[in-house]
N, C-alpha and C. Protein backbone atom coordinates (compact mmCIF):
# COMPACT_ATOMS: atom_id res chain seq x y z
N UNK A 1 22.66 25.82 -34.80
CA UNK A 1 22.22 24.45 -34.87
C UNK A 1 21.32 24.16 -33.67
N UNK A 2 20.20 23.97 -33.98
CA UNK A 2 19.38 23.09 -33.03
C UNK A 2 19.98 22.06 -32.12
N UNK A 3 19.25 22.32 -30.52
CA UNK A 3 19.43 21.27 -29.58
C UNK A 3 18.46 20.08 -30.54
N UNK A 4 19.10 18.42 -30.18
CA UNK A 4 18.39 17.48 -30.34
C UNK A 4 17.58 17.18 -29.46
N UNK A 5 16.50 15.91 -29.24
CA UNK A 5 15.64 16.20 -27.82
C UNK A 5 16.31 15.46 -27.12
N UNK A 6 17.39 14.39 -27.97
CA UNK A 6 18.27 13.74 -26.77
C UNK A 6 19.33 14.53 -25.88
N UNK A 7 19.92 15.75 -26.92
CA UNK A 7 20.98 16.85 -26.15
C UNK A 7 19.88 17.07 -25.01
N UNK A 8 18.83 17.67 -25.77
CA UNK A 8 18.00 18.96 -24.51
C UNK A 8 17.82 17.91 -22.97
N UNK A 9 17.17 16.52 -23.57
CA UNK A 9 17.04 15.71 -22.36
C UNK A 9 18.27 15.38 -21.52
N UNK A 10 19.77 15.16 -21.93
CA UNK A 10 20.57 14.92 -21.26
C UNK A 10 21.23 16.29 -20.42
N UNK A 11 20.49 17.30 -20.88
CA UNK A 11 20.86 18.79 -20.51
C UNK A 11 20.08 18.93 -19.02
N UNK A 12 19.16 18.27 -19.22
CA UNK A 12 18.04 18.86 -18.03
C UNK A 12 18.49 17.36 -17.43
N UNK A 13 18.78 16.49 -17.20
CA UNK A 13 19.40 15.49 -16.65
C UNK A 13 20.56 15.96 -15.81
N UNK A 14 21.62 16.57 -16.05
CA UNK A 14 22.56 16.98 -15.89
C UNK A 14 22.45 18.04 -14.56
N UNK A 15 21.52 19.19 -15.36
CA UNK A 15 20.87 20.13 -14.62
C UNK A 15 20.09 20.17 -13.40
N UNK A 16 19.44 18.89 -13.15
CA UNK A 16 18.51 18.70 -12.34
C UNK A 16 18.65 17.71 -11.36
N UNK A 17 19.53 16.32 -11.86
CA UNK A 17 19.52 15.22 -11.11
C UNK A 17 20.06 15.25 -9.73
N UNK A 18 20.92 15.95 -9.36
CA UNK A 18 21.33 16.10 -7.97
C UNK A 18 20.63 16.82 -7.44
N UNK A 19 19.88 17.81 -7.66
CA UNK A 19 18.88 18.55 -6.74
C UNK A 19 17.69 17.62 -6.46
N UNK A 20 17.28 17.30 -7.79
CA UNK A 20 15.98 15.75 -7.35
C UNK A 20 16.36 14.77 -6.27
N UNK A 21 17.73 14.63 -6.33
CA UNK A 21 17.77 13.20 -5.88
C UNK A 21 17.72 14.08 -4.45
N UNK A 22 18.35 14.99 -4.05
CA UNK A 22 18.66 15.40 -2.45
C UNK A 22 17.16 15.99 -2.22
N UNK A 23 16.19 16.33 -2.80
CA UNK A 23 14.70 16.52 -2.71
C UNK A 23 14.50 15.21 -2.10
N UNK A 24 14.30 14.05 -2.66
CA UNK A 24 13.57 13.18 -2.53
C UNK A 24 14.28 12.51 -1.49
N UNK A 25 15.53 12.33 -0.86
CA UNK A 25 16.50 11.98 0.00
C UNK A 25 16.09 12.75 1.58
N UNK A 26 16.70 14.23 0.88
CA UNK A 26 16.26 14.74 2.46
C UNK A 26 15.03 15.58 2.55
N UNK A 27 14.27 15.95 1.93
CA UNK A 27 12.93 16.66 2.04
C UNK A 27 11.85 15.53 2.21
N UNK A 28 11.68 14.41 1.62
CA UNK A 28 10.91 13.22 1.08
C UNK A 28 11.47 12.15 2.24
N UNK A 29 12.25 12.50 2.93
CA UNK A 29 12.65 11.44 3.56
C UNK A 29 13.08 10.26 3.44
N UNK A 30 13.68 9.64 1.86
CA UNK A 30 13.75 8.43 1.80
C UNK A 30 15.11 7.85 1.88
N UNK A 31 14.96 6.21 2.14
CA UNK A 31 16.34 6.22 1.95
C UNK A 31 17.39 6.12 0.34
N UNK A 32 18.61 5.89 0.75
CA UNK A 32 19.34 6.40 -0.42
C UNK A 32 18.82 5.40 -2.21
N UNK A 33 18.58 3.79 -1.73
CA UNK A 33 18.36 3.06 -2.59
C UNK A 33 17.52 3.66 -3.45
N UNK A 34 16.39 3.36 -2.58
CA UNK A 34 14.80 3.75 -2.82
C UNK A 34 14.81 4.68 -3.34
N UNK A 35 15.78 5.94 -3.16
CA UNK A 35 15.77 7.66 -4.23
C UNK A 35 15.88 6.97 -5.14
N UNK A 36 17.01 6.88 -5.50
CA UNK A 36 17.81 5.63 -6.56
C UNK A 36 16.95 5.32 -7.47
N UNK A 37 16.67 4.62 -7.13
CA UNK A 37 15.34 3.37 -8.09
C UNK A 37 14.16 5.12 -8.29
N UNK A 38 13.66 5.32 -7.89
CA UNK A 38 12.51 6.45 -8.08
C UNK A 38 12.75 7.18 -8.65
N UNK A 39 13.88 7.83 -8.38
CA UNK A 39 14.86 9.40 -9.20
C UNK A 39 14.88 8.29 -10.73
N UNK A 40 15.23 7.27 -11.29
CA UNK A 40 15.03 6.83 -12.19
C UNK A 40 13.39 6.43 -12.43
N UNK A 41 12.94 5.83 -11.85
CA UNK A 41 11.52 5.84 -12.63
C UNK A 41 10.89 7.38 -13.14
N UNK A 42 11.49 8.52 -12.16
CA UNK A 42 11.12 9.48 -12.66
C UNK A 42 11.51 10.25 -14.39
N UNK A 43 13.02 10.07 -14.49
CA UNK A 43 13.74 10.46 -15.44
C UNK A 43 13.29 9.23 -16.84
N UNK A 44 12.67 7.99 -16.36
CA UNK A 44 11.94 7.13 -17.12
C UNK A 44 9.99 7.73 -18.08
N UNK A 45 9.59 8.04 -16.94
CA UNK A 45 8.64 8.97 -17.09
C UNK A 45 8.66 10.25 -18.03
N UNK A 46 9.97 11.23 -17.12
CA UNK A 46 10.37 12.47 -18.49
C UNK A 46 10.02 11.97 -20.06
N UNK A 47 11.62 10.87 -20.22
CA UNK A 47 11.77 10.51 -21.17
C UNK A 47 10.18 10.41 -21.76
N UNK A 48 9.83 9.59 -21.46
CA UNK A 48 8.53 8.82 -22.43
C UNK A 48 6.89 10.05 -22.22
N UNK A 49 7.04 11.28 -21.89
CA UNK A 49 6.29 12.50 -21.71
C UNK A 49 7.08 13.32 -22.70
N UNK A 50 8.52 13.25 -23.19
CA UNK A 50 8.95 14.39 -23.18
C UNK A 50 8.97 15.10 -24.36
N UNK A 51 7.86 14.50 -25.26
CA UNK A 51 7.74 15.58 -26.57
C UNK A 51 6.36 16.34 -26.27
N UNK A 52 5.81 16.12 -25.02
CA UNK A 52 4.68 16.63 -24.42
C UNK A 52 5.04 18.18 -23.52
N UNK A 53 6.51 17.54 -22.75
CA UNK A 53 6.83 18.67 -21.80
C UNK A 53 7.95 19.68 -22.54
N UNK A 54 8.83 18.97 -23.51
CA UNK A 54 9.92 19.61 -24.17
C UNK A 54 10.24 21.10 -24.17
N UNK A 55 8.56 21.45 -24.69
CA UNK A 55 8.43 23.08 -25.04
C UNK A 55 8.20 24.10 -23.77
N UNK A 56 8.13 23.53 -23.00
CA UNK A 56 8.31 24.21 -21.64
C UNK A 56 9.15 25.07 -21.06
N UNK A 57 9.13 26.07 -20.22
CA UNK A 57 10.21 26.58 -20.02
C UNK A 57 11.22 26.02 -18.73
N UNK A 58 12.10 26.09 -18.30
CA UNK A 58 13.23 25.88 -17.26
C UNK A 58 12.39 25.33 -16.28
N UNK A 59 11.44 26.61 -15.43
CA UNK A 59 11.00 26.67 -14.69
C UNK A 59 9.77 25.71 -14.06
N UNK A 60 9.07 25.05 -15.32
CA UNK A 60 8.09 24.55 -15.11
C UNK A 60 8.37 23.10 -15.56
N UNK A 61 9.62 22.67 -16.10
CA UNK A 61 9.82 22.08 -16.36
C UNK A 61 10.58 20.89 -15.03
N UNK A 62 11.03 21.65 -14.24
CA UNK A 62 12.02 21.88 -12.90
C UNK A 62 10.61 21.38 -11.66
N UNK A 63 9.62 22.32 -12.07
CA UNK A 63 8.59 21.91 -11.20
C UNK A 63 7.85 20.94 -11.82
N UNK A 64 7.77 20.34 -12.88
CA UNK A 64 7.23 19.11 -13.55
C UNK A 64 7.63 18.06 -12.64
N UNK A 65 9.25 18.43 -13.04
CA UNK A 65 10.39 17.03 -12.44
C UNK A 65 9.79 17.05 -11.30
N UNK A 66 9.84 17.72 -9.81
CA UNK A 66 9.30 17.68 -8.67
C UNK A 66 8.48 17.02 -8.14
N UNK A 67 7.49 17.50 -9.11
CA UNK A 67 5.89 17.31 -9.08
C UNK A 67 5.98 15.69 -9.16
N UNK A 68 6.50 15.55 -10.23
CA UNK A 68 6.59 13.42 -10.39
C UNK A 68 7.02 13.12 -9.33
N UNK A 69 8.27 13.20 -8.72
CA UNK A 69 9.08 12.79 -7.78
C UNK A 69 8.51 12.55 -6.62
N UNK A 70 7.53 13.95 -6.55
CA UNK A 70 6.56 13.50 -5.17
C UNK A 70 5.65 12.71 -5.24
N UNK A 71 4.91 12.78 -6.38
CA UNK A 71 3.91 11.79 -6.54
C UNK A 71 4.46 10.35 -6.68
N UNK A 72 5.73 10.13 -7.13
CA UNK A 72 6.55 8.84 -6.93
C UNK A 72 6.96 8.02 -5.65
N UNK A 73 7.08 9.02 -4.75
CA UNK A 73 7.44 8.76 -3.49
C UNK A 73 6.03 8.46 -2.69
N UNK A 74 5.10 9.17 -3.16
CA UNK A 74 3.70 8.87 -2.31
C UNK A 74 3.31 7.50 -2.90
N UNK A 75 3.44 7.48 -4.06
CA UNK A 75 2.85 6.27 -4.30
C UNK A 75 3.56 5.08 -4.16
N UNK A 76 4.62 5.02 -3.62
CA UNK A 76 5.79 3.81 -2.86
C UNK A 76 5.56 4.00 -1.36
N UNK A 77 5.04 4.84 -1.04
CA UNK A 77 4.84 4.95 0.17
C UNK A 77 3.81 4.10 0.53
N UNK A 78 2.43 4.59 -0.10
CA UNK A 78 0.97 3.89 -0.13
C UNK A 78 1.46 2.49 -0.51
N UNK A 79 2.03 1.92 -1.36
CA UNK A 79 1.84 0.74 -1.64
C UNK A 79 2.84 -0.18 -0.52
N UNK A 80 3.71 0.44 0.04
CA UNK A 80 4.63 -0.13 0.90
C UNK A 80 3.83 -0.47 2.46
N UNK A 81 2.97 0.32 2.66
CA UNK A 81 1.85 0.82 3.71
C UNK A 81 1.31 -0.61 3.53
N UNK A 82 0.29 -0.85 2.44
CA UNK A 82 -0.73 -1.80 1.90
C UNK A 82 0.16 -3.06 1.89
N UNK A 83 0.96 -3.42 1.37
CA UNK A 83 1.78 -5.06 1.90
C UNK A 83 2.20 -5.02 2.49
N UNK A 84 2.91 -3.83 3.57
CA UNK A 84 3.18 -4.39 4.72
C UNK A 84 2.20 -5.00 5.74
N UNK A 85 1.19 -4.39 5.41
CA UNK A 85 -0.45 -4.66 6.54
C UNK A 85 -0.97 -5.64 6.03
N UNK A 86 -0.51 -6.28 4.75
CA UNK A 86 -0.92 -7.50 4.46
C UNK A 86 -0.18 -8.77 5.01
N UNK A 87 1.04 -8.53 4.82
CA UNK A 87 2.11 -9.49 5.12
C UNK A 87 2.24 -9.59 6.51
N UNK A 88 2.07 -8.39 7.55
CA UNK A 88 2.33 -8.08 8.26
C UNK A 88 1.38 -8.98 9.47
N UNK A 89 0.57 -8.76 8.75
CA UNK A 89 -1.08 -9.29 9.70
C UNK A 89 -1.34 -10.78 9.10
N UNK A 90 -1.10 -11.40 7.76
CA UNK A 90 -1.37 -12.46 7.75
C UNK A 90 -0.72 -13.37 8.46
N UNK A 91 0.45 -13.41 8.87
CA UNK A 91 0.64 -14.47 10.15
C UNK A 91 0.05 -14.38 11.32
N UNK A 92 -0.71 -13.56 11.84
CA UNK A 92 -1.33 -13.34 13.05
C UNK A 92 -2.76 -13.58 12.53
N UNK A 93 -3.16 -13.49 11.46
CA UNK A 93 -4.55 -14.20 10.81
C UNK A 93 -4.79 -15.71 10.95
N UNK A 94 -3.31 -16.70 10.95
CA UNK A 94 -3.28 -17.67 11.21
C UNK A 94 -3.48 -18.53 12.67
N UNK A 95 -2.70 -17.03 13.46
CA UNK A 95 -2.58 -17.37 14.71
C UNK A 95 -3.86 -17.57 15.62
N UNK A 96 -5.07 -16.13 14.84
CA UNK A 96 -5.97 -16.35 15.20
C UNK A 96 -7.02 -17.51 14.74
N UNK A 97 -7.17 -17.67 14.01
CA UNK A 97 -7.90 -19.07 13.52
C UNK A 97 -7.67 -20.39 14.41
N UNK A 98 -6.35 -20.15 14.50
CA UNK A 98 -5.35 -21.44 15.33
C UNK A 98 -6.47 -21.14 16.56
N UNK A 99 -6.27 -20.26 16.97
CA UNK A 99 -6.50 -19.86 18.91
C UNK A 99 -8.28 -20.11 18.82
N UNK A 100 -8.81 -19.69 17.73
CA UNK A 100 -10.19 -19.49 17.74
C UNK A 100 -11.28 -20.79 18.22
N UNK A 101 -9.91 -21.86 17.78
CA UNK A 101 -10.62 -23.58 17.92
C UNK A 101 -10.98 -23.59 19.67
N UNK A 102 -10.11 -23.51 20.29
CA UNK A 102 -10.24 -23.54 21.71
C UNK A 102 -10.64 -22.51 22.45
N UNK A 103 -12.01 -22.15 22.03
CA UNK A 103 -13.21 -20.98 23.09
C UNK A 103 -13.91 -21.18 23.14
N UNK A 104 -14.20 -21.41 24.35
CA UNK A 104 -15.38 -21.87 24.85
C UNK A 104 -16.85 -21.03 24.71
N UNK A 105 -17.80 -21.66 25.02
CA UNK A 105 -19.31 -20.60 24.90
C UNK A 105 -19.25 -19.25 25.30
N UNK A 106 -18.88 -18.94 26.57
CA UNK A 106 -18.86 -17.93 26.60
C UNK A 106 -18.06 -16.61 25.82
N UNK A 107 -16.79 -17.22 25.38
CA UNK A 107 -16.31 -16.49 24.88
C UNK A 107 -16.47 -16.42 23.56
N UNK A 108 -17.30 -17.93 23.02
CA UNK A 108 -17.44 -17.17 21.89
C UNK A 108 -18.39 -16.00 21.49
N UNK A 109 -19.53 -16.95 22.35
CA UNK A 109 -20.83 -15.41 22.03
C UNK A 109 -20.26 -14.01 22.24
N UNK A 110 -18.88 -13.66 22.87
CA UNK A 110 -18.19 -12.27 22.77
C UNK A 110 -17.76 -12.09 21.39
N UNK A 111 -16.89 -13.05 20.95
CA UNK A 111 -16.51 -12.70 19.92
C UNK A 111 -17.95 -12.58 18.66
N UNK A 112 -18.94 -13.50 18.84
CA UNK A 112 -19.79 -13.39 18.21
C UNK A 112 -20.85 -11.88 18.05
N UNK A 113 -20.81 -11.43 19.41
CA UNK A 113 -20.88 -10.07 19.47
C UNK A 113 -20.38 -8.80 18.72
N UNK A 114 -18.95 -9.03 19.10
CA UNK A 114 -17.71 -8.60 18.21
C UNK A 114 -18.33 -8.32 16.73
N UNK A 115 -18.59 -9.32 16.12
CA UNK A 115 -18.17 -9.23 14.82
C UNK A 115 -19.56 -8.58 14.46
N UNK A 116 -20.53 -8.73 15.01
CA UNK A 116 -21.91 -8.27 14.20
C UNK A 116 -21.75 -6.66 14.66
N UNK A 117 -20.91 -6.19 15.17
CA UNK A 117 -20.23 -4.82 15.52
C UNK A 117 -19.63 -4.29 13.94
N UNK A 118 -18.80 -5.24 13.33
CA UNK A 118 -18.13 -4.67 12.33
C UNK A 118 -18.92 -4.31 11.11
N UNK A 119 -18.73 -3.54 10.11
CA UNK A 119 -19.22 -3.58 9.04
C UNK A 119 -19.88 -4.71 8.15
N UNK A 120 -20.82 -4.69 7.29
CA UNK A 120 -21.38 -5.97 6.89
C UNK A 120 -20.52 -6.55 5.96
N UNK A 121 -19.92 -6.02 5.26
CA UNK A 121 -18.49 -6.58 4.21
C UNK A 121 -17.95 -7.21 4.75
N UNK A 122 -17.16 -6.48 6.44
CA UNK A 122 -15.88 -7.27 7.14
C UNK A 122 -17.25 -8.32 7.84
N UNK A 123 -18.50 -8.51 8.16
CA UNK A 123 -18.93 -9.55 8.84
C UNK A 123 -18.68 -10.69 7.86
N UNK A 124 -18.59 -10.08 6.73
CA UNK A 124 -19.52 -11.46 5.95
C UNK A 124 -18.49 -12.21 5.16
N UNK A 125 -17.32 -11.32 4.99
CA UNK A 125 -16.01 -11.92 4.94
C UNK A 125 -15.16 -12.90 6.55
N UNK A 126 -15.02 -12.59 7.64
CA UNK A 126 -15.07 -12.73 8.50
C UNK A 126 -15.59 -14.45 8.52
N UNK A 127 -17.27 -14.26 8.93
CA UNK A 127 -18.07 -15.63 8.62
C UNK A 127 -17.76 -16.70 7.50
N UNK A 128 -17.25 -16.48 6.49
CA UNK A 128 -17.30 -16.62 5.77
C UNK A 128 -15.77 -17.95 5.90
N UNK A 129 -14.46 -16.96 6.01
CA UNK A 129 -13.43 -17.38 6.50
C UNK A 129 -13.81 -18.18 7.30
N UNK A 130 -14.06 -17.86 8.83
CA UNK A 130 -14.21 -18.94 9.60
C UNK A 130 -14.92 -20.13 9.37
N UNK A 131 -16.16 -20.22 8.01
CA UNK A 131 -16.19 -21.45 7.60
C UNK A 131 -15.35 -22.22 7.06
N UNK A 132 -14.22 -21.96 6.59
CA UNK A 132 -13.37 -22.21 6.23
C UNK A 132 -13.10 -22.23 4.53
N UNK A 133 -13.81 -21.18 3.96
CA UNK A 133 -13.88 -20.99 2.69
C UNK A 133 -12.78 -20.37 2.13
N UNK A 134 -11.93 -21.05 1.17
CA UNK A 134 -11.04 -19.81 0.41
C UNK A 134 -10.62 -18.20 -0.06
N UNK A 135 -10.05 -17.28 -0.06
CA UNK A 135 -10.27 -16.15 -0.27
C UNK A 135 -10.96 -16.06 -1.66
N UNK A 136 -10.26 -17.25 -2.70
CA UNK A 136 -10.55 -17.63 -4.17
C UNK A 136 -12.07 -18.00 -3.96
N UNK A 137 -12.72 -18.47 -3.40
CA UNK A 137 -13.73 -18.70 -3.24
C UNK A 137 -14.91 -17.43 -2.92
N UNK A 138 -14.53 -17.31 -1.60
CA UNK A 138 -15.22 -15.87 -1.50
C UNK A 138 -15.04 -14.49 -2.25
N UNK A 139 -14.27 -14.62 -3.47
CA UNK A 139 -13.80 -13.11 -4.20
C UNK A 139 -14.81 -13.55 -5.55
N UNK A 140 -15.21 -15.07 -5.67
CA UNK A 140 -16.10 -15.32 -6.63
C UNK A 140 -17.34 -14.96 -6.32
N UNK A 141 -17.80 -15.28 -4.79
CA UNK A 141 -19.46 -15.53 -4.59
C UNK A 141 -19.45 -13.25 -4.30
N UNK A 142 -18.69 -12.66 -3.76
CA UNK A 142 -18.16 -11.40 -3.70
C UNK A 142 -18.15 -10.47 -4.43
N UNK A 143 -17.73 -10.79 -5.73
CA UNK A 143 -17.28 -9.99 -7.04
C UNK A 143 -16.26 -9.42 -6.52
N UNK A 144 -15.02 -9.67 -5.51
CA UNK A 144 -13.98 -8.96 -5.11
C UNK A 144 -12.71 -9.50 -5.32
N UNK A 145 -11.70 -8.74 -5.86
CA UNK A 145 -10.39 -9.52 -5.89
C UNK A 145 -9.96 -9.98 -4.72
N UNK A 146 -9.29 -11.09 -4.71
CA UNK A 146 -8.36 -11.68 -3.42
C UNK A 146 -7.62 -10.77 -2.63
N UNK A 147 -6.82 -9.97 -3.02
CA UNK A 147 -6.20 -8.97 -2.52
C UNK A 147 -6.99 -7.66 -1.34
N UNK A 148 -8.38 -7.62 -2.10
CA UNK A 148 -9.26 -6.89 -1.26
C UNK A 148 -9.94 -7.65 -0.08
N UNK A 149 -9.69 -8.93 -0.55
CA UNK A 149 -10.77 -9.28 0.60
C UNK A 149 -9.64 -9.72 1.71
N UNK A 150 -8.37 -10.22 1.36
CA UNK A 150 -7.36 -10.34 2.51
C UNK A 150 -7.27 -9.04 3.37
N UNK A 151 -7.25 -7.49 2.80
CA UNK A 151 -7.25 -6.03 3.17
C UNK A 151 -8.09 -6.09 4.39
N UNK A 152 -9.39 -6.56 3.86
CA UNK A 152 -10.87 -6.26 4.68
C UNK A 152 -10.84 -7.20 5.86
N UNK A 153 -10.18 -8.83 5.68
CA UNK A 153 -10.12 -9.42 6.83
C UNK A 153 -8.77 -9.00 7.84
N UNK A 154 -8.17 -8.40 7.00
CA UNK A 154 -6.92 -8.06 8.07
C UNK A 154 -7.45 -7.48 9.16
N UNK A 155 -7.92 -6.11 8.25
CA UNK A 155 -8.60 -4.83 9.00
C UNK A 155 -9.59 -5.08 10.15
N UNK A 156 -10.46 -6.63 9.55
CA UNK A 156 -11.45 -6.63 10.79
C UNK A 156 -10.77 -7.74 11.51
N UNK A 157 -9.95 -8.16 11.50
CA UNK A 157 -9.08 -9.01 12.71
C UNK A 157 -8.25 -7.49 13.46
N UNK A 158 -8.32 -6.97 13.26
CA UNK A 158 -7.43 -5.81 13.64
C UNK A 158 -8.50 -4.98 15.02
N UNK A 159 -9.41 -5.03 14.58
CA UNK A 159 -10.56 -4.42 15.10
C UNK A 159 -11.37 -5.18 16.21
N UNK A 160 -11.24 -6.70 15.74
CA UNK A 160 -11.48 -7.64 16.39
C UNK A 160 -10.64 -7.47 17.47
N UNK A 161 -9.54 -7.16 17.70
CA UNK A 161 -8.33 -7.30 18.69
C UNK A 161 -8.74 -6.22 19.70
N UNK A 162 -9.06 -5.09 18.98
CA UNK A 162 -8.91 -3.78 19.77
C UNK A 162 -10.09 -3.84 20.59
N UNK A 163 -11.40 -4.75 20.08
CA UNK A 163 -12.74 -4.99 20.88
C UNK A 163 -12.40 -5.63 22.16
N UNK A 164 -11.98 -7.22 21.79
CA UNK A 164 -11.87 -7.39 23.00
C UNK A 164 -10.47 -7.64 23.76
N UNK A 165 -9.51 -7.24 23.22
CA UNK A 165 -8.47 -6.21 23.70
C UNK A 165 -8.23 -8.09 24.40
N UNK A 166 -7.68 -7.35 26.43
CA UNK A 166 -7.18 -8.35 27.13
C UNK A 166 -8.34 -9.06 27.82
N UNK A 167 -9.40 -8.98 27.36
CA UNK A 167 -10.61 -9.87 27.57
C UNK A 167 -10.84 -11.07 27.06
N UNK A 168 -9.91 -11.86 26.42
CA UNK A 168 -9.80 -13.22 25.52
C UNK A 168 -8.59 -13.30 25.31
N UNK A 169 -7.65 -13.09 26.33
CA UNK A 169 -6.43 -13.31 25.94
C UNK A 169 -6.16 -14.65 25.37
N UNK A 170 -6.99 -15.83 25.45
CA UNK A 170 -6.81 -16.99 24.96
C UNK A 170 -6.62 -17.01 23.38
N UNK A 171 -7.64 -15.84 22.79
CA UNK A 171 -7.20 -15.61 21.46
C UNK A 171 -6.47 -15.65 21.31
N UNK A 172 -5.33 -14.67 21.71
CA UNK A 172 -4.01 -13.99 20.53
C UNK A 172 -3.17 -14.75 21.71
């Protein structure tokens, strides 16, 4: 009698899930939740591939599983990276705006310096902001999603900092 593809799948489930999960735990570095949740998006993935991978043998099948797992973990990684530097920096985006009201000439023509330093994207986002224009606004006149253009001003407030460092401490 024939395996079903639900036997064969709960076979290689069985077979595999504790080695994945301690892959992605202690090789992958993650913590236990986060395997958790991933080791399932992965076995989510199988499933819905698996009249693609079925005919496979043990071996490659074993390195299939892997293969996702890492690419699962990189890509929670990257995206964990990207909102944290969003979230992370937009309260200090505020802080600077706040601080930016009270500089005087001289310091601004530094910062004005500053910025014609950065890339023309981050200038013109940058200028743009400090007129006090919306991100919704500037992602229209832009052609850029909101999300990118918060990225780009983070990045050049970031840069902004490292320019003039403890030379405007009034900024930050």
């Amino acid at each position: 009698m024939e395996e079903t593809n639900e036997e064969r799948f709960t076979r290689y489930f069985c077979q595999f899930n504790d080695d994945l999960f301690l892959y992605v735990v202690r090789d992958l570095e993650m913590d236990r939740d986060t395997a958790i949740d991933l080791i399932s998006d992965v076995w989510v993935v199988f499933w819905e591939k698996f009249h693609t991978v079925k005919d496979l043998q043990e071996k490659q099948i074993r390195k299939w599983l892997w293969k996702t797992a890492y690419n699962k973990v990189r890509n929670y990684r990257r995206k964990k990276c990207y909102y944290s530097e969003i979230l992370c920096t937009t309260e200090k985006l505020d802080e600077f705006q706040a601080a930016e009201a009270g500089v005087n000439s001289d310091q601004e023509e530094m910062l004005e310096e500053c910025i014609r330093s950065l890339r023309p994207v981050e200038q013109e986002v940058v200028n743009t902001r400090r007129s006090g224009q919306s991100y919704k606004d500037i992602s229209r006149k832009m052609n850029k999603s909101v999300a990118a253009l918060e990225c780009i001003y983070c990045r050049a407030v970031k840069k902004l900092k490292l320019m003039i460092g403890d030379k405007l401490t009034s900024f930050w």
